[in-house]
C-alpha atoms as a PDB file:
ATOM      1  CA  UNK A   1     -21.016 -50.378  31.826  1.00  0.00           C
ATOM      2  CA  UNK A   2     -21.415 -52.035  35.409  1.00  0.00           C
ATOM      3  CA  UNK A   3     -18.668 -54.300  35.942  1.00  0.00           C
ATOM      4  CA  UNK A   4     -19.748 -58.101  37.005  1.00  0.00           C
ATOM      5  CA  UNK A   5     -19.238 -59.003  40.709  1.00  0.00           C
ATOM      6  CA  UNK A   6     -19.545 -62.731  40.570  1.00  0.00           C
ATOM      7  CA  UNK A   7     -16.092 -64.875  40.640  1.00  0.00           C
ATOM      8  CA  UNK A   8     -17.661 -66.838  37.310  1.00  0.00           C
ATOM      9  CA  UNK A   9     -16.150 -65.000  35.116  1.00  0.00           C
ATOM     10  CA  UNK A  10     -12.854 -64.705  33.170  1.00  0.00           C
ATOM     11  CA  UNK A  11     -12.569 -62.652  30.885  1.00  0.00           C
ATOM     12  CA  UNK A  12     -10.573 -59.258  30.791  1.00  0.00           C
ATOM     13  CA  UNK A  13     -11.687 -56.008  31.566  1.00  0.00           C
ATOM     14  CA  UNK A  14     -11.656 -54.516  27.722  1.00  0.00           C
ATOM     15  CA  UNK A  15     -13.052 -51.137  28.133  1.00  0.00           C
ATOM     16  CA  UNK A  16     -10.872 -47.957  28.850  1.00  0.00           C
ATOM     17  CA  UNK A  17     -11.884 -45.565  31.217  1.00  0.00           C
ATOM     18  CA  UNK A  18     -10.732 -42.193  29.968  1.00  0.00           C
ATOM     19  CA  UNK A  19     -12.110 -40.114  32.904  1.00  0.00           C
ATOM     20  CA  UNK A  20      -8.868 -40.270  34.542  1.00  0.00           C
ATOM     21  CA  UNK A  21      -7.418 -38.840  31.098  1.00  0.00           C
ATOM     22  CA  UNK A  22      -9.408 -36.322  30.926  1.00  0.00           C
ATOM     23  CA  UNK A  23      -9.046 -34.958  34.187  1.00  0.00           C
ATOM     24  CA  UNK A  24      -5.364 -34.986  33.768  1.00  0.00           C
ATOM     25  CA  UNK A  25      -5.616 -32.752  30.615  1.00  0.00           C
ATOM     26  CA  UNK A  26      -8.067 -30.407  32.371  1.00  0.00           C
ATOM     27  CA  UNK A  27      -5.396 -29.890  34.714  1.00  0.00           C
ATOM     28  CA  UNK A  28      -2.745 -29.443  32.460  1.00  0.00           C
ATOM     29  CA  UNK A  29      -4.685 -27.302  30.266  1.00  0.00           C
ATOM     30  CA  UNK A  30      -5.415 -24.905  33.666  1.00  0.00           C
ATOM     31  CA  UNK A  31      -1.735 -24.952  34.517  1.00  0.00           C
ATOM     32  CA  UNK A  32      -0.996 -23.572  31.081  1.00  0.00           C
ATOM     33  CA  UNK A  33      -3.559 -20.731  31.267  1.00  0.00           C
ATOM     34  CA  UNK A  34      -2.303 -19.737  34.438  1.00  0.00           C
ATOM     35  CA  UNK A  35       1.742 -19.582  33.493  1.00  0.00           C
ATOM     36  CA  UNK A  36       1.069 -18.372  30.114  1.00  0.00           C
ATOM     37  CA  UNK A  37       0.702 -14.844  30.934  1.00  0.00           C
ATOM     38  CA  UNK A  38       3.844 -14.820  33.438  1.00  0.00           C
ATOM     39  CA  UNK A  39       6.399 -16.112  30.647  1.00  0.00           C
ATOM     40  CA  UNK A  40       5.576 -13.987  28.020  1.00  0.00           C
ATOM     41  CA  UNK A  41       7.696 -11.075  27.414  1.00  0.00           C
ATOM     42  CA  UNK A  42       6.403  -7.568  28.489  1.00  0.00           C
ATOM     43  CA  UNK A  43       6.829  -4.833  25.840  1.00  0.00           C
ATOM     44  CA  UNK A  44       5.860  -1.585  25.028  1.00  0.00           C
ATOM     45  CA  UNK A  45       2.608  -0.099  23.102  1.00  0.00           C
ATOM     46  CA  UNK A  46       3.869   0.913  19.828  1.00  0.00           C
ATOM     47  CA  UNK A  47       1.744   1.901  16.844  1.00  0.00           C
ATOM     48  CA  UNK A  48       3.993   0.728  14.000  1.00  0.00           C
ATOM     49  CA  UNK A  49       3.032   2.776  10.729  1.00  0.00           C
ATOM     50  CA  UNK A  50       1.800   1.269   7.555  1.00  0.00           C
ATOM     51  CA  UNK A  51       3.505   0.443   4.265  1.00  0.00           C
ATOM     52  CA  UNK A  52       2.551  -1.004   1.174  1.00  0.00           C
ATOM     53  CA  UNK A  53       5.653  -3.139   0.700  1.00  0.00           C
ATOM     54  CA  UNK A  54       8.376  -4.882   3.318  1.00  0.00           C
ATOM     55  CA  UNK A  55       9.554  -8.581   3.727  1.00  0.00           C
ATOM     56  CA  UNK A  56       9.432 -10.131   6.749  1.00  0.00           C
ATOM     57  CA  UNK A  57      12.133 -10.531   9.238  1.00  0.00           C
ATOM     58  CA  UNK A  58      13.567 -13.588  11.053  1.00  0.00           C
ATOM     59  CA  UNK A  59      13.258 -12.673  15.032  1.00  0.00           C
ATOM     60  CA  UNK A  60      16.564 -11.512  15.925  1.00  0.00           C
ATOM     61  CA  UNK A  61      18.073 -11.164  19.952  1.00  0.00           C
ATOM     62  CA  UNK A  62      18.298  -7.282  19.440  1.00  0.00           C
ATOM     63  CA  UNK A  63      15.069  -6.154  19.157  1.00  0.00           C
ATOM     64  CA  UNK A  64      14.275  -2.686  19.887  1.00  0.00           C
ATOM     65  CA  UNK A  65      11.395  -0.658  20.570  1.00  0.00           C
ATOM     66  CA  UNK A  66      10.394   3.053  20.560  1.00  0.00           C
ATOM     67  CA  UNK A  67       7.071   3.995  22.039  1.00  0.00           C
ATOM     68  CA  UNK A  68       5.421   7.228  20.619  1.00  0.00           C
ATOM     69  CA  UNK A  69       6.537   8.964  23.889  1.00  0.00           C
ATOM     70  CA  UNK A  70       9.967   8.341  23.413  1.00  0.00           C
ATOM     71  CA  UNK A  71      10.763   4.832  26.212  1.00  0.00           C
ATOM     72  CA  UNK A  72      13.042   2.780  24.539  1.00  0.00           C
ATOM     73  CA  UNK A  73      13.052  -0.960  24.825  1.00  0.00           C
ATOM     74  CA  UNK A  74      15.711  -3.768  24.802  1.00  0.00           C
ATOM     75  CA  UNK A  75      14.000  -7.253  24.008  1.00  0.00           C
ATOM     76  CA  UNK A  76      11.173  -5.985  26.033  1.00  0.00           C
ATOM     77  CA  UNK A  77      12.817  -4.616  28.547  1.00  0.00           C
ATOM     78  CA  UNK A  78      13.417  -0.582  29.564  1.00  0.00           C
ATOM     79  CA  UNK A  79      16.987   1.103  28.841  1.00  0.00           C
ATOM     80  CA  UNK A  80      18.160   3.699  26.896  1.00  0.00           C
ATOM     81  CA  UNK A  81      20.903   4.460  24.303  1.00  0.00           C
ATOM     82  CA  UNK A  82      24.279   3.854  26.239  1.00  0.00           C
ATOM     83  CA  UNK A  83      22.149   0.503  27.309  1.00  0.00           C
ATOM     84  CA  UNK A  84      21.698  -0.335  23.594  1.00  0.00           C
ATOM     85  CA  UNK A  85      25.070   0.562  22.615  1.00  0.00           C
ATOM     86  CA  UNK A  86      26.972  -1.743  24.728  1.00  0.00           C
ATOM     87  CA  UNK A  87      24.314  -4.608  24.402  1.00  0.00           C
ATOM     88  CA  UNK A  88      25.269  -3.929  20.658  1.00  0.00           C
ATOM     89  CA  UNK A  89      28.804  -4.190  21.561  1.00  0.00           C
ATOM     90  CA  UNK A  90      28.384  -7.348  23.362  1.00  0.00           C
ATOM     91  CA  UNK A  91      26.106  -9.593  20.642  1.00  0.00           C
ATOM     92  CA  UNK A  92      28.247  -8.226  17.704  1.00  0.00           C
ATOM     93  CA  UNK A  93      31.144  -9.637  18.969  1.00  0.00           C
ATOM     94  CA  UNK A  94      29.598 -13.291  19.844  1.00  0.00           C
ATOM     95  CA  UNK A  95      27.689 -13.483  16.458  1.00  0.00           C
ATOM     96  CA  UNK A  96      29.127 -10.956  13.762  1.00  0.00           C
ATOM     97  CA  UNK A  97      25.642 -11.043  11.476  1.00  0.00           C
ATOM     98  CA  UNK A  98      23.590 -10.276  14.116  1.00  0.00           C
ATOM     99  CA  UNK A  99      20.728  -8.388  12.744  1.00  0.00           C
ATOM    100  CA  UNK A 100      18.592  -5.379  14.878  1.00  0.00           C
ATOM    101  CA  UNK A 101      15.021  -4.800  14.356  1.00  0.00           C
ATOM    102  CA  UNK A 102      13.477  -1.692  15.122  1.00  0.00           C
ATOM    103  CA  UNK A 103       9.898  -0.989  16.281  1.00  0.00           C
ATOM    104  CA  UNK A 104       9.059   2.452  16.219  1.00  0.00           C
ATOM    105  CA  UNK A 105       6.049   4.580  16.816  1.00  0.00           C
ATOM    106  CA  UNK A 106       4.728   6.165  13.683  1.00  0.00           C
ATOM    107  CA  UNK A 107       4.946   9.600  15.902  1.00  0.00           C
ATOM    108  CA  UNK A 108       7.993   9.296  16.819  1.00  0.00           C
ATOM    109  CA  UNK A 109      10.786  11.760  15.147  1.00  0.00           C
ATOM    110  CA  UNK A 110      12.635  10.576  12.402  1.00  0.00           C
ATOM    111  CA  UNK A 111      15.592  12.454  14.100  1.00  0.00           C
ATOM    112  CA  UNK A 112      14.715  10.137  17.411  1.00  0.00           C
ATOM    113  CA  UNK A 113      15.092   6.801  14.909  1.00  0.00           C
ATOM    114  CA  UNK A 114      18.345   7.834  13.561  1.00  0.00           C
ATOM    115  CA  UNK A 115      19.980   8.083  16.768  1.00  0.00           C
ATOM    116  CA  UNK A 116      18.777   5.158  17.706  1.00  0.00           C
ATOM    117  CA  UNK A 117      20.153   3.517  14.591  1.00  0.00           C
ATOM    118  CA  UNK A 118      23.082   5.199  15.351  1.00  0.00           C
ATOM    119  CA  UNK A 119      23.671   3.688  18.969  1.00  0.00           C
ATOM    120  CA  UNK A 120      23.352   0.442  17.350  1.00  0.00           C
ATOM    121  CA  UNK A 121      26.132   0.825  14.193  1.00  0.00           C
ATOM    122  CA  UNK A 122      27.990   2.187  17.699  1.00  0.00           C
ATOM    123  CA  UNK A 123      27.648  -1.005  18.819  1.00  0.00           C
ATOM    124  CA  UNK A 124      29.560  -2.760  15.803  1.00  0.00           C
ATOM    125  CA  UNK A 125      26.132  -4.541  14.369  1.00  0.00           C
ATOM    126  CA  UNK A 126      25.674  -3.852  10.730  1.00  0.00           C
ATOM    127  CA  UNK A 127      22.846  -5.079   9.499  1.00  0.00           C
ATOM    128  CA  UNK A 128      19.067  -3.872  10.615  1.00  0.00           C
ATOM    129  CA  UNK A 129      15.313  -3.302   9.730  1.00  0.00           C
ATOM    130  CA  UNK A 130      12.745  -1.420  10.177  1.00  0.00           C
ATOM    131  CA  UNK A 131       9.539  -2.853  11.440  1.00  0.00           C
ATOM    132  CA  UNK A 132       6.424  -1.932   9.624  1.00  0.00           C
ATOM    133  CA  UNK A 133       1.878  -3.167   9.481  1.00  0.00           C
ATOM    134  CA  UNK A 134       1.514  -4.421   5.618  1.00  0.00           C
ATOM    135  CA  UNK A 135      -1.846  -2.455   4.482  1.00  0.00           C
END
């Protein structure tokens, strides 16, 4: 709608303009799409084998990963067992029902799981689970 020029006339401007609006979303929408992939948390490749039963976990801050070629990972994040033990050591002591959750590769060695369940009881947490893909 073309706004009237002429001094005659009182009345108030009723209609919103939302191009400005829009724009401002666009933009915000961009900025999202662009930060999005540098805050979220790199990880590992892990093919998690497949069970008929399992409840689902809360997300805990000792999350661990094992890739099918043996790279352990801490909350996303490389190490290996000595690293997991004393990051164990550390969150067991600040929150005593801390829970781990272990991702592991359905290639990977039972022998290789059990240690690293192991480094974690090290640790002093007590309570963990195995992650698994429902069928």
């Amino acid at each position: 709608m073309a706004a009237k020029i002429s001094g005659e006339d009182d009345e108030p401007i009723s209609d919103i303009n939302i191009v400005p609006f829009v724009d401002i979303i666009l933009v915000v929408l961009i900025i999202f799409m662009v930060t999005t992939p540098l805050i979220m948390k790199p990880s590992i490749s892990v093919n998690l084998p497949k069970a008929g039963s399992g409840d689902s976990t809360a997300p805990s801050e000792l999350t661990i990963s094992i890739s099918a070629s043996g790279t352990l990972a801490l909350n996303g994040k490389a190490t290996d067992e000595a690293g997991i033990t004393s990051y164990s050591q550390e969150l067991s002591t600040k929150r005593p029902d801390v829970q781990a959750i272990v991702s592991a590769d359905k290639d990977v060695p039972h022998g290789r799981v059990v240690s690293i369940i192991d480094a974690v009881k090290a640790g002093g947490v007590k309570r963990f689970a195995i992650t698994i893909d429902k069928r």
